[in-house]
Protein backbone atom coordinates (compact mmCIF):
# COMPACT_ATOMS: atom_id res chain seq x y z
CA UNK A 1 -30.17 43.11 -7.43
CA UNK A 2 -30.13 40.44 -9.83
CA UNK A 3 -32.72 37.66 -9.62
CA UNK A 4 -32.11 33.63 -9.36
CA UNK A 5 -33.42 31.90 -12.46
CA UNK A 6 -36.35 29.53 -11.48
CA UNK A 7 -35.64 26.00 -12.15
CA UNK A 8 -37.77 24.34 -15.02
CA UNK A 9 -39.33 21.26 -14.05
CA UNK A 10 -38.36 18.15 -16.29
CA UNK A 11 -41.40 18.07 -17.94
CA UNK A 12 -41.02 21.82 -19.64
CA UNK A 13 -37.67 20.73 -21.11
CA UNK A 14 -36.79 19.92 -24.53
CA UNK A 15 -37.18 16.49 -25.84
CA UNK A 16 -33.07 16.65 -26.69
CA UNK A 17 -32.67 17.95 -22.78
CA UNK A 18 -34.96 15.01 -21.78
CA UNK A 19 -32.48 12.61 -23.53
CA UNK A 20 -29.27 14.06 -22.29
CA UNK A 21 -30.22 13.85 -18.79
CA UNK A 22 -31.62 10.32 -19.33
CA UNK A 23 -28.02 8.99 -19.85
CA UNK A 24 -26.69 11.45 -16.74
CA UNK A 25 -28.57 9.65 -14.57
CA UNK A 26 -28.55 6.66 -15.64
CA UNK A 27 -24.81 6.88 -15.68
CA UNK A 28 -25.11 7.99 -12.17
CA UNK A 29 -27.44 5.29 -11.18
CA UNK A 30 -24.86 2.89 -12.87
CA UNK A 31 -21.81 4.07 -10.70
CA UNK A 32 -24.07 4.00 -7.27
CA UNK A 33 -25.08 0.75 -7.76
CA UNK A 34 -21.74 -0.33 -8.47
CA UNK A 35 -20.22 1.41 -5.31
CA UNK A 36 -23.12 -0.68 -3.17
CA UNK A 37 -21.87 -3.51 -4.76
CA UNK A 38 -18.39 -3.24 -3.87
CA UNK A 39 -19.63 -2.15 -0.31
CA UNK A 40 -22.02 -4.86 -0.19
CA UNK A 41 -19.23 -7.36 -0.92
CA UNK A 42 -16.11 -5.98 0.27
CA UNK A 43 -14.46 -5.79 -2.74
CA UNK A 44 -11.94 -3.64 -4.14
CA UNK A 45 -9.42 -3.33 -7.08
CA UNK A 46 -6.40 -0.68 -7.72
CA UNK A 47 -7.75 1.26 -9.99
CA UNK A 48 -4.07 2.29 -11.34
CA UNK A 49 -3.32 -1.52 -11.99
CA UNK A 50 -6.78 -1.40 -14.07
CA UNK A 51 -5.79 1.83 -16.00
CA UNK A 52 -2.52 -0.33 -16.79
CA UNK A 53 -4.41 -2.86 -18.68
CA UNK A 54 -4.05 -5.51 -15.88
CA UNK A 55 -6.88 -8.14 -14.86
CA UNK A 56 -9.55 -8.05 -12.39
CA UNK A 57 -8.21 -10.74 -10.91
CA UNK A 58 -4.73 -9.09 -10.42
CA UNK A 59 -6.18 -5.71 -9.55
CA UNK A 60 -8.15 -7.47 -6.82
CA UNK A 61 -6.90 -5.48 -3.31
CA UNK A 62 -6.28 -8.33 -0.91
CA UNK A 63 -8.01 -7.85 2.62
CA UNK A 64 -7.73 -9.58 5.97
CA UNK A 65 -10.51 -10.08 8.44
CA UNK A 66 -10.12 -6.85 10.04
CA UNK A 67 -10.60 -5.00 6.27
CA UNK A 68 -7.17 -3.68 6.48
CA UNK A 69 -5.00 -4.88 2.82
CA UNK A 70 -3.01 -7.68 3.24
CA UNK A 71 0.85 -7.43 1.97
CA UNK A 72 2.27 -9.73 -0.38
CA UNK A 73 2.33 -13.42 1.68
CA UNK A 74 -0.98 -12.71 2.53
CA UNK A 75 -0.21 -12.26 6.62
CA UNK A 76 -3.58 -11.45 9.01
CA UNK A 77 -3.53 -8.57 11.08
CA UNK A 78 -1.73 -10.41 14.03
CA UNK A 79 0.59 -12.43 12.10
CA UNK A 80 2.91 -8.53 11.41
CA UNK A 81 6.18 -7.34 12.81
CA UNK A 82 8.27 -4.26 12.44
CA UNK A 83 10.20 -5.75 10.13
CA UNK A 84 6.56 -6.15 7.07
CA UNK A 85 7.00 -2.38 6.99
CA UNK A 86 9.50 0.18 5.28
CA UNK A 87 8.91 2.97 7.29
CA UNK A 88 7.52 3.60 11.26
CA UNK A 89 4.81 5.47 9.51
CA UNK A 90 3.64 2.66 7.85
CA UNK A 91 3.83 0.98 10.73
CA UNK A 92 1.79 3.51 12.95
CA UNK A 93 -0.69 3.62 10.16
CA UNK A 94 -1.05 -0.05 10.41
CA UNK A 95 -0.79 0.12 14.12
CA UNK A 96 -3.76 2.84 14.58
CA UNK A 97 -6.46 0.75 12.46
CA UNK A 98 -5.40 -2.43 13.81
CA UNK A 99 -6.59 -0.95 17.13
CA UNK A 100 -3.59 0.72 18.62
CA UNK A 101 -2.37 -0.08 21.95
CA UNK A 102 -5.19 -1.66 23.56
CA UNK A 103 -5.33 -4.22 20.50
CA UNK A 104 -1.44 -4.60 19.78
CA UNK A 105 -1.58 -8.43 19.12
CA UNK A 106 1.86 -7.59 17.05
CA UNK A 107 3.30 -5.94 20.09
CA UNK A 108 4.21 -3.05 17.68
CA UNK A 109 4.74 -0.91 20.57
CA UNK A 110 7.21 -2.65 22.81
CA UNK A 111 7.15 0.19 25.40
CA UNK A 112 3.60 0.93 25.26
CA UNK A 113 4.13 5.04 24.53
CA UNK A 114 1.72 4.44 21.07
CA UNK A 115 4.20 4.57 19.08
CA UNK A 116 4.90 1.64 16.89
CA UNK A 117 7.93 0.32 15.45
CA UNK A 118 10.27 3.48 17.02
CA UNK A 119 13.45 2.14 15.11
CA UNK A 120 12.05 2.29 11.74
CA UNK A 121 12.83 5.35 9.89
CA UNK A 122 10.19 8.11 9.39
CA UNK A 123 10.12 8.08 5.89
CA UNK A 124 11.31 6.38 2.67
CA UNK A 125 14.23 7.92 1.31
């Protein structure tokens, strides 16, 4: 049977290990306290606008007061209809975090079966 390698502790490494692992976790440090930030302040931005060179600003993910992201006109979460979505799984998506039937200020679900927006096709095409 082959044996498991000990671990060395950090202070039997090399000097050039030492460095290396320096930047790691700083990096690491770095990205958590970035992700807190966001957390902290309910931000978010599309990271595949930001890959495409856009700004901050129009990366910025629009939210309403119930966290969920707000569609172009900038509606809240009771001002929707069947009609702000292309598809009824959008629409159940939206539907399920907005609270689902118990909270359907949209009446999404005109017959109350939890299903929301029933003539909207299933998926894009």
């Amino acid at each position: 049977m082959k044996k498991i390698p000990k671990l060395k502790t950090l202070s039997t490494l090399s000097p050039k290990t030492k460095n290396i692992l320096k930047y790691v976790f700083g990096g690491a440090l770095v990205l958590l306290a970035g992700a807190v930030g966001l957390e902290a302040t309910n931000n978010d931005w599309d990271l595949g606008k930001l890959l495409k060179g856009e700004s901050l600003k129009e990366a910025k993910v629009k939210r309403d007061k119930s966290g969920n992201v707000v569609t172009e006109g900038g509606k809240y979460t009771d001002e929707y209809n069947c009609e702000d979505f292309a598809t009824q799984e959008e629409a159940q998506t939206f539907y399920k975090n907005a609270g689902g039937l118990s909270k359907d200020t949209n009446r999404l679900d005109g017959d109350k079966d939890s299903i929301a927006c029933e003539h909207l096709p299933k998926q894009k095409e």
